[in-house]
Protein backbone atom coordinates (compact mmCIF):
# COMPACT_ATOMS: atom_id res chain seq x y z
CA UNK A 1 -36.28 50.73 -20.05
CA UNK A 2 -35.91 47.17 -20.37
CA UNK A 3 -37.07 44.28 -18.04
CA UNK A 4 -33.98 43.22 -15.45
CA UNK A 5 -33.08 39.51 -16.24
CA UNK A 6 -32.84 37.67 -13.63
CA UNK A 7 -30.01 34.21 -14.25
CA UNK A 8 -30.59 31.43 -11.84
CA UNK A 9 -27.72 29.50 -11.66
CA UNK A 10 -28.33 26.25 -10.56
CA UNK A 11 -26.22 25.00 -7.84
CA UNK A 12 -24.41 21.76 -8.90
CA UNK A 13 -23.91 19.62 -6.08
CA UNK A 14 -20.13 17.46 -6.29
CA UNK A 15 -20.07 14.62 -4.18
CA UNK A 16 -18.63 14.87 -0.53
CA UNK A 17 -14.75 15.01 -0.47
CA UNK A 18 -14.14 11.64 0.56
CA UNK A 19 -17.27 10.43 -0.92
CA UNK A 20 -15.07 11.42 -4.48
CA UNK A 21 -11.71 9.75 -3.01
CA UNK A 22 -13.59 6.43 -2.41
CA UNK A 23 -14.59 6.47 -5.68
CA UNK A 24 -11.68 8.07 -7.57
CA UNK A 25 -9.35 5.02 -5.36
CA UNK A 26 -11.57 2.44 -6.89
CA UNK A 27 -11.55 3.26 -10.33
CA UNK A 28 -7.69 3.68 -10.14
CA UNK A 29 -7.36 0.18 -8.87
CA UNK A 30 -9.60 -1.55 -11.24
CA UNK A 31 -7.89 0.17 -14.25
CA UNK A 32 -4.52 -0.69 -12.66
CA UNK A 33 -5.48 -4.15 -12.13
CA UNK A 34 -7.09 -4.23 -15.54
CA UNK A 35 -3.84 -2.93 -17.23
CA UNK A 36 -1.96 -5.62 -15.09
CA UNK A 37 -3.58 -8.63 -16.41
CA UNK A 38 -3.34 -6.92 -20.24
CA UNK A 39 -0.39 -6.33 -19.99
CA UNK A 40 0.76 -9.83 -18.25
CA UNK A 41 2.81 -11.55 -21.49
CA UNK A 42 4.96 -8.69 -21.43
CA UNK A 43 5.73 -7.86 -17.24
CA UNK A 44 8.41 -10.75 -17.00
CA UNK A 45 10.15 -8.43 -19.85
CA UNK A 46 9.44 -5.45 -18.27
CA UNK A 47 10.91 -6.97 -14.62
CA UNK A 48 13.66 -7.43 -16.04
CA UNK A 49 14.37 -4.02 -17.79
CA UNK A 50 12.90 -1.74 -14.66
CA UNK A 51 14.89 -3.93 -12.06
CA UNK A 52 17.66 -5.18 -13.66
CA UNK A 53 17.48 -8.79 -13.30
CA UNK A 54 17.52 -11.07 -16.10
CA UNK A 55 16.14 -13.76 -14.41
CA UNK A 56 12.82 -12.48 -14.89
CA UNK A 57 13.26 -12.88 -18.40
CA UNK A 58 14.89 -16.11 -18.55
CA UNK A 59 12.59 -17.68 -16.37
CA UNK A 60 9.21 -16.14 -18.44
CA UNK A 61 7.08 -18.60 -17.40
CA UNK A 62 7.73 -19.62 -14.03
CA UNK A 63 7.66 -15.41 -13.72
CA UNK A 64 4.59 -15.19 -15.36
CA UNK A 65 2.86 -17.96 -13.11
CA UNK A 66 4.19 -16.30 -10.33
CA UNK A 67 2.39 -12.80 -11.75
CA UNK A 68 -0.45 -14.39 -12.07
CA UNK A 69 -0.20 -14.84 -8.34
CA UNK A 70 0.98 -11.75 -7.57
CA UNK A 71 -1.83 -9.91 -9.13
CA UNK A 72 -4.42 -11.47 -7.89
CA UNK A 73 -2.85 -10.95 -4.22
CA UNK A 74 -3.24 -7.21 -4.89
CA UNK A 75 -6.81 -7.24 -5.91
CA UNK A 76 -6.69 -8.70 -2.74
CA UNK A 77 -6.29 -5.22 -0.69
CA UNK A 78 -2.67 -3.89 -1.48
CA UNK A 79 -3.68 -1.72 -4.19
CA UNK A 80 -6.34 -0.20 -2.70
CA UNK A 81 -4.50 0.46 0.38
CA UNK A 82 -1.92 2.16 -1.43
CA UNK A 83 -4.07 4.58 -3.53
CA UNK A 84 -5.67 5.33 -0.27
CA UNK A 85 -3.62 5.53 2.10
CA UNK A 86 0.33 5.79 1.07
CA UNK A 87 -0.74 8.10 -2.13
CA UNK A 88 -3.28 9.24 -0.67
CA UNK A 89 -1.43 9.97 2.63
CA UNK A 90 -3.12 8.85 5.76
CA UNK A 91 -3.11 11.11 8.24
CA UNK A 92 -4.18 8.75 11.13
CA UNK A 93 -0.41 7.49 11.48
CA UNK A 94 0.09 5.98 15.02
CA UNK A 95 2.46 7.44 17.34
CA UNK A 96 4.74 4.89 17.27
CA UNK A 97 5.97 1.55 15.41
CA UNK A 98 8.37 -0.81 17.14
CA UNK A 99 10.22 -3.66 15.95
CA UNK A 100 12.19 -4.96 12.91
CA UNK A 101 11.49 -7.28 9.59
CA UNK A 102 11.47 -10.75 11.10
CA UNK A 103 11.90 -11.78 7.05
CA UNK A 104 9.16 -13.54 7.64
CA UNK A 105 7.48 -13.15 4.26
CA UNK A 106 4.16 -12.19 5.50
CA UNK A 107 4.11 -8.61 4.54
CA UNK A 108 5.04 -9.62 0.47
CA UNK A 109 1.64 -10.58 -0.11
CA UNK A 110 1.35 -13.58 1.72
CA UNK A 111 4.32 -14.84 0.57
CA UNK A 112 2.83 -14.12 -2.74
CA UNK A 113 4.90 -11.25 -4.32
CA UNK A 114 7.01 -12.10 -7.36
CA UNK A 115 10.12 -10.86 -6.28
CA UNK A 116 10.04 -12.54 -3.15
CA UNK A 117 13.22 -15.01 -2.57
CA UNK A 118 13.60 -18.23 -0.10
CA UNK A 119 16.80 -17.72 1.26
CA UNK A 120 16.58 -20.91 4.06
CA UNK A 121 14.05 -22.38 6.20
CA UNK A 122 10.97 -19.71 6.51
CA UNK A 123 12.99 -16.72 5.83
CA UNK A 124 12.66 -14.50 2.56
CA UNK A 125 14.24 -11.65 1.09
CA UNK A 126 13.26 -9.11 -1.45
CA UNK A 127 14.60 -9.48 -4.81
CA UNK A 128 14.14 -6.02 -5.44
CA UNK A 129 14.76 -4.27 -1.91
CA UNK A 130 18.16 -2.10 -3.03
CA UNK A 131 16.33 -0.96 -6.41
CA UNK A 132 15.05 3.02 -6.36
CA UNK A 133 11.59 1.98 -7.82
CA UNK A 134 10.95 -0.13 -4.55
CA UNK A 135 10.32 3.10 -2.74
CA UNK A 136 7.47 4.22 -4.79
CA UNK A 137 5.61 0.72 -3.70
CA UNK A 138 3.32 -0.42 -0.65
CA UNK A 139 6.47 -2.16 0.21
CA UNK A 140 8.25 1.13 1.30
CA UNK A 141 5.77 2.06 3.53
CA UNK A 142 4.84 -1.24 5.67
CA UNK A 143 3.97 -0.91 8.25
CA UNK A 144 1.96 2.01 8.44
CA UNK A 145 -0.79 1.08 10.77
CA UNK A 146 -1.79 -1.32 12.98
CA UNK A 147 -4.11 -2.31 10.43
CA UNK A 148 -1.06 -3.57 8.15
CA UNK A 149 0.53 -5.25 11.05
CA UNK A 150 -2.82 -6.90 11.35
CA UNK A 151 -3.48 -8.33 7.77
CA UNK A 152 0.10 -9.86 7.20
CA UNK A 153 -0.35 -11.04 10.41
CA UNK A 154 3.14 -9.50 11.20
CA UNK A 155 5.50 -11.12 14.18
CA UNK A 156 8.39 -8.19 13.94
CA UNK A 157 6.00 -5.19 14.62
CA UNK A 158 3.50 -3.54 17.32
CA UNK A 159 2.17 -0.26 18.00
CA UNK A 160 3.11 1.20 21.06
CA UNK A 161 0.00 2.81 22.70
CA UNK A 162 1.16 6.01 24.39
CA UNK A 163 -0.20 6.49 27.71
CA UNK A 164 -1.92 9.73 28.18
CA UNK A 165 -0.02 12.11 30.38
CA UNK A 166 -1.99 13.80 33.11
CA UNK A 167 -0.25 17.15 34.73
CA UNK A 168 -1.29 17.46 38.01
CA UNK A 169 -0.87 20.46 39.83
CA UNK A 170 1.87 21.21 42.49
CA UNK A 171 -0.76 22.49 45.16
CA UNK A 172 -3.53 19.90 44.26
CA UNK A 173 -0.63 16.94 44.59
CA UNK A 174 0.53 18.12 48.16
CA UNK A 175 -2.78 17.75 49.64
């Protein structure tokens, strides 16, 4: 008769769920970032193909100073907050937005983004807004929580805090 073997198998432990996310998010913006700034002589070029404006291209280097900018705005926050929580899909949504773009500029990175237009005296437009890839951005989704409305500072929104209903019954209220 031969001996029983008994296999241990040793229990790997994977980091906590959001423990992962946190650092999966991260990685994906540095290497985003990263692939940003190598790829920097070529985005006025690629602006121009993806959203078809030629100005991009005709204007290289006042585009690429204004990537520059534009870049470093969204190692600012933006990135992350997209990977996080538009990817990523928050779940803590608020019940309710109110108001309406003020075209203020504040939500376009500080009045940083590179397709950001002056139209007249503190009002902007996006240069970009009726293209299908603008969906896919943190632009799509703003706001999405108080905390956006927060950052940008933004004059157009608020969140309406519902008011908790309390049912009170019919016997109990006649007394």
């Amino acid at each position: 008769m031969q001996p029983q073997t008994i296999v241990a198998l040793k229990r790997t432990l994977l980091p906590e769920t959001a423990t992962f996310k946190k650092y999966l998010v991260r990685t994906l913006e540095l290497t985003l970032i990263g692939c940003m700034y190598l790829l920097l002589p070529l985005l006025p070029l690629l602006a121009s193909v993806a959203f078809l404006r030629g100005k991009y291209l005709v204007q290289y280097w006042r585009t690429l100073k204004k990537m520059v900018i534009h870049i470093k705005a969204l190692s600012e926050g933006p990135v992350h907050h997209y990977l996080q929580d538009v990817a990523g899909r928050q779940t803590s949504i608020p019940a309710e937005i109110r108001g309406d773009c003020t075209q203020c500029g504040n939500c376009c990175l500080d009045k940083r983004c590179v397709f950001l237009e002056k139209t007249a005296d503190e009002k902007y437009q996006c240069g970009i807004y009726h293209s299908p890839l603008r969906r896919f951005s943190n632009c799509g989704s703003f706001p999405l929580s108080a905390h956006d409305i927060e950052r940008y500072d933004c004059p157009g929104y608020v969140v309406v805090q519902e008011a908790p209903i309390h049912w009170v019954h019919r016997a109990a209220a006649s007394k």
